[in-house]
Protein backbone atom coordinates (compact mmCIF):
# COMPACT_ATOMS: atom_id res chain seq x y z
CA UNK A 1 -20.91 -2.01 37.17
CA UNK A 2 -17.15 -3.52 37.01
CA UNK A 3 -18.55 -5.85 34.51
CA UNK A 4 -20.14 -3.22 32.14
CA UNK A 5 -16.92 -1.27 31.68
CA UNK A 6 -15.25 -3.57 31.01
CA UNK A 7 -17.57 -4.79 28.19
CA UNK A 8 -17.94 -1.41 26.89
CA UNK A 9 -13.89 -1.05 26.92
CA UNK A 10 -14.26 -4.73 24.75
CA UNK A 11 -16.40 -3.23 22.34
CA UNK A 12 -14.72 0.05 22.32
CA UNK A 13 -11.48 -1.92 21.29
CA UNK A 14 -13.24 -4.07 19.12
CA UNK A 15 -14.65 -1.18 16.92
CA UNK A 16 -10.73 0.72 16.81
CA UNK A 17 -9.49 -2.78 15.22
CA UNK A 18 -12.59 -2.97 12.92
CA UNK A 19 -12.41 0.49 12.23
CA UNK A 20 -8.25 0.34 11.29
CA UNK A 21 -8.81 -3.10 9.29
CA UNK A 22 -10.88 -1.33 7.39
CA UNK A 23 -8.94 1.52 6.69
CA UNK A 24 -6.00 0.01 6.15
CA UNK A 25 -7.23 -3.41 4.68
CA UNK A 26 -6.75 -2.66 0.74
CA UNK A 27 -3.48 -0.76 1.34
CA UNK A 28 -1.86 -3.98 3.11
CA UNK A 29 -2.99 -6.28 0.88
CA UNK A 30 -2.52 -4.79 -2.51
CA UNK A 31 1.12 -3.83 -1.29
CA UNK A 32 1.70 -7.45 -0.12
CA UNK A 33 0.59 -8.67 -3.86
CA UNK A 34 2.86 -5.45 -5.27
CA UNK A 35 5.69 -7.16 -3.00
CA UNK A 36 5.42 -10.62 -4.44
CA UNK A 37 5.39 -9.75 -7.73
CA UNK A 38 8.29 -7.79 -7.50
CA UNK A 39 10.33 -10.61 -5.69
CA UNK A 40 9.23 -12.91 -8.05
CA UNK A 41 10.14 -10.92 -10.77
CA UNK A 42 13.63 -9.62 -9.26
CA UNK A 43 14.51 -13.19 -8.85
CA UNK A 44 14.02 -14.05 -12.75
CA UNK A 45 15.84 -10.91 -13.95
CA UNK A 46 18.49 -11.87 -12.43
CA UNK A 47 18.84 -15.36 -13.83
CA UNK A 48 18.37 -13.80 -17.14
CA UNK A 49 21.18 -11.54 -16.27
CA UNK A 50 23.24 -14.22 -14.99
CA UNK A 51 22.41 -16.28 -18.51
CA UNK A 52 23.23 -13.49 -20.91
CA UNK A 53 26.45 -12.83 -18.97
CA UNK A 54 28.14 -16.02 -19.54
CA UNK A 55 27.67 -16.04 -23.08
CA UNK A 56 31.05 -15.52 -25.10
CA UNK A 57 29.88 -15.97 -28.43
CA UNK A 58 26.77 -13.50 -29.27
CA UNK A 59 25.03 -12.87 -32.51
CA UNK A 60 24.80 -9.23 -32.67
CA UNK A 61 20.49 -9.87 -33.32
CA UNK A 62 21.22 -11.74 -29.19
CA UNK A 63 23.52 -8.84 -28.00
CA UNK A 64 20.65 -6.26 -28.90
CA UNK A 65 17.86 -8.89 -27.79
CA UNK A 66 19.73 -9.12 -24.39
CA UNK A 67 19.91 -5.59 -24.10
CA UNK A 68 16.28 -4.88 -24.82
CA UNK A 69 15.35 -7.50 -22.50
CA UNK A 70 17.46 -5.62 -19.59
CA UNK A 71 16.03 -2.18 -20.54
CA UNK A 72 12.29 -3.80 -20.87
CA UNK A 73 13.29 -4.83 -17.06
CA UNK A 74 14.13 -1.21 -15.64
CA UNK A 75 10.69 -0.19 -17.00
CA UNK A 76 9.08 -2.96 -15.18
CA UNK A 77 11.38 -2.18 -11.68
CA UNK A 78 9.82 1.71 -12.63
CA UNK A 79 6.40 0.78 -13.18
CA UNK A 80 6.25 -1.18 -9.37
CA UNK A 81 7.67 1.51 -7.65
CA UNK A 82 5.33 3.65 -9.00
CA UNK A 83 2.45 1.43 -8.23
CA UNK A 84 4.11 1.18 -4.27
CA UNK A 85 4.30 5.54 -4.73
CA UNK A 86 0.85 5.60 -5.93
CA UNK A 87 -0.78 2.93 -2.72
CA UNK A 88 1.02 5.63 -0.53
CA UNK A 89 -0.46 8.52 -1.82
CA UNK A 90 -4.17 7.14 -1.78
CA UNK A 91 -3.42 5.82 1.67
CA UNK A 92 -2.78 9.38 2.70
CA UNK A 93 -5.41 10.78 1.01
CA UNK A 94 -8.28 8.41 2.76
CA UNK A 95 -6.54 9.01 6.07
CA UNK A 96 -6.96 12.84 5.91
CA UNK A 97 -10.37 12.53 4.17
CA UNK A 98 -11.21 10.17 7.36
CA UNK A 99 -9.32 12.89 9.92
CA UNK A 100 -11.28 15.73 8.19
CA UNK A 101 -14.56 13.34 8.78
CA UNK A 102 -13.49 13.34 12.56
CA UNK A 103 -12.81 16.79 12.66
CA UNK A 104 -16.11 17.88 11.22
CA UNK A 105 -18.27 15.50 13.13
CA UNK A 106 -16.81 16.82 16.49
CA UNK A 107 -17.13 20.55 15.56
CA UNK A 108 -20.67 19.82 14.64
CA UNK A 109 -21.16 18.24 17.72
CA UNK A 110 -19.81 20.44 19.96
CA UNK A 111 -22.04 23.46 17.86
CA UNK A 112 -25.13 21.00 18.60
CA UNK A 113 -23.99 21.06 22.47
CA UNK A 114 -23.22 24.79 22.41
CA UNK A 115 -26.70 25.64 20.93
CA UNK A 116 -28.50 23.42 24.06
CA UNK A 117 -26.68 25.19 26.28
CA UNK A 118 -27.76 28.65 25.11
């Protein structure tokens, strides 16, 4: 009998980490991506930064250029943090449509246990 527990404890572990890879699968990995691309793209702005500061002598067509290029920048910085907002939000959405899942399925089957017994 030792033996059997402990392979149903195995499996019973082995379906929780199936079960939270699942889950949580798409979240990790589309944040990891969202992280990258942000690094990557921190990285360069600041470069360009660095570039257009060092320049003395500007055009005034370069001055507005550099400008639009920084403002172009913050709209990019805005648009990943609201893609790393938005992965949150769905994340807690699916959890609590998963929780309401558990909830339901164990209210049904105590009712189902409750009816046997009467």
């Amino acid at each position: 009998m030792p033996f059997k527990d402990l392979l149903q404890k195995l499996k019973y572990w082995d379906h929780l980490a199936a079960r939270w890879l699942m889950r949580h699968f798409y979240f990790t990995f589309f944040q990891v991506v969202l992280l990258v691309i942000f690094a990557f793209w921190f990285r360069n702005l600041l470069n360009v930064i660095d570039i257009n500061l060092h320049q003395t002598d500007k055009t005034f067509v370069e001055a507005i250029l550099t400008t639009q290029n920084v403002n172009s920048s913050i709209l990019v910085v805005l648009l990943l943090l609201n893609s790393f907002w938005m992965l949150y939000i769905l994340n807690a959405l699916q959890r609590l449509a998963n929780l309401i899942k558990d909830v339901s399925y164990n209210i049904n089957r105590l009712r189902s246990t409750q009816y046997r017994k009467d």
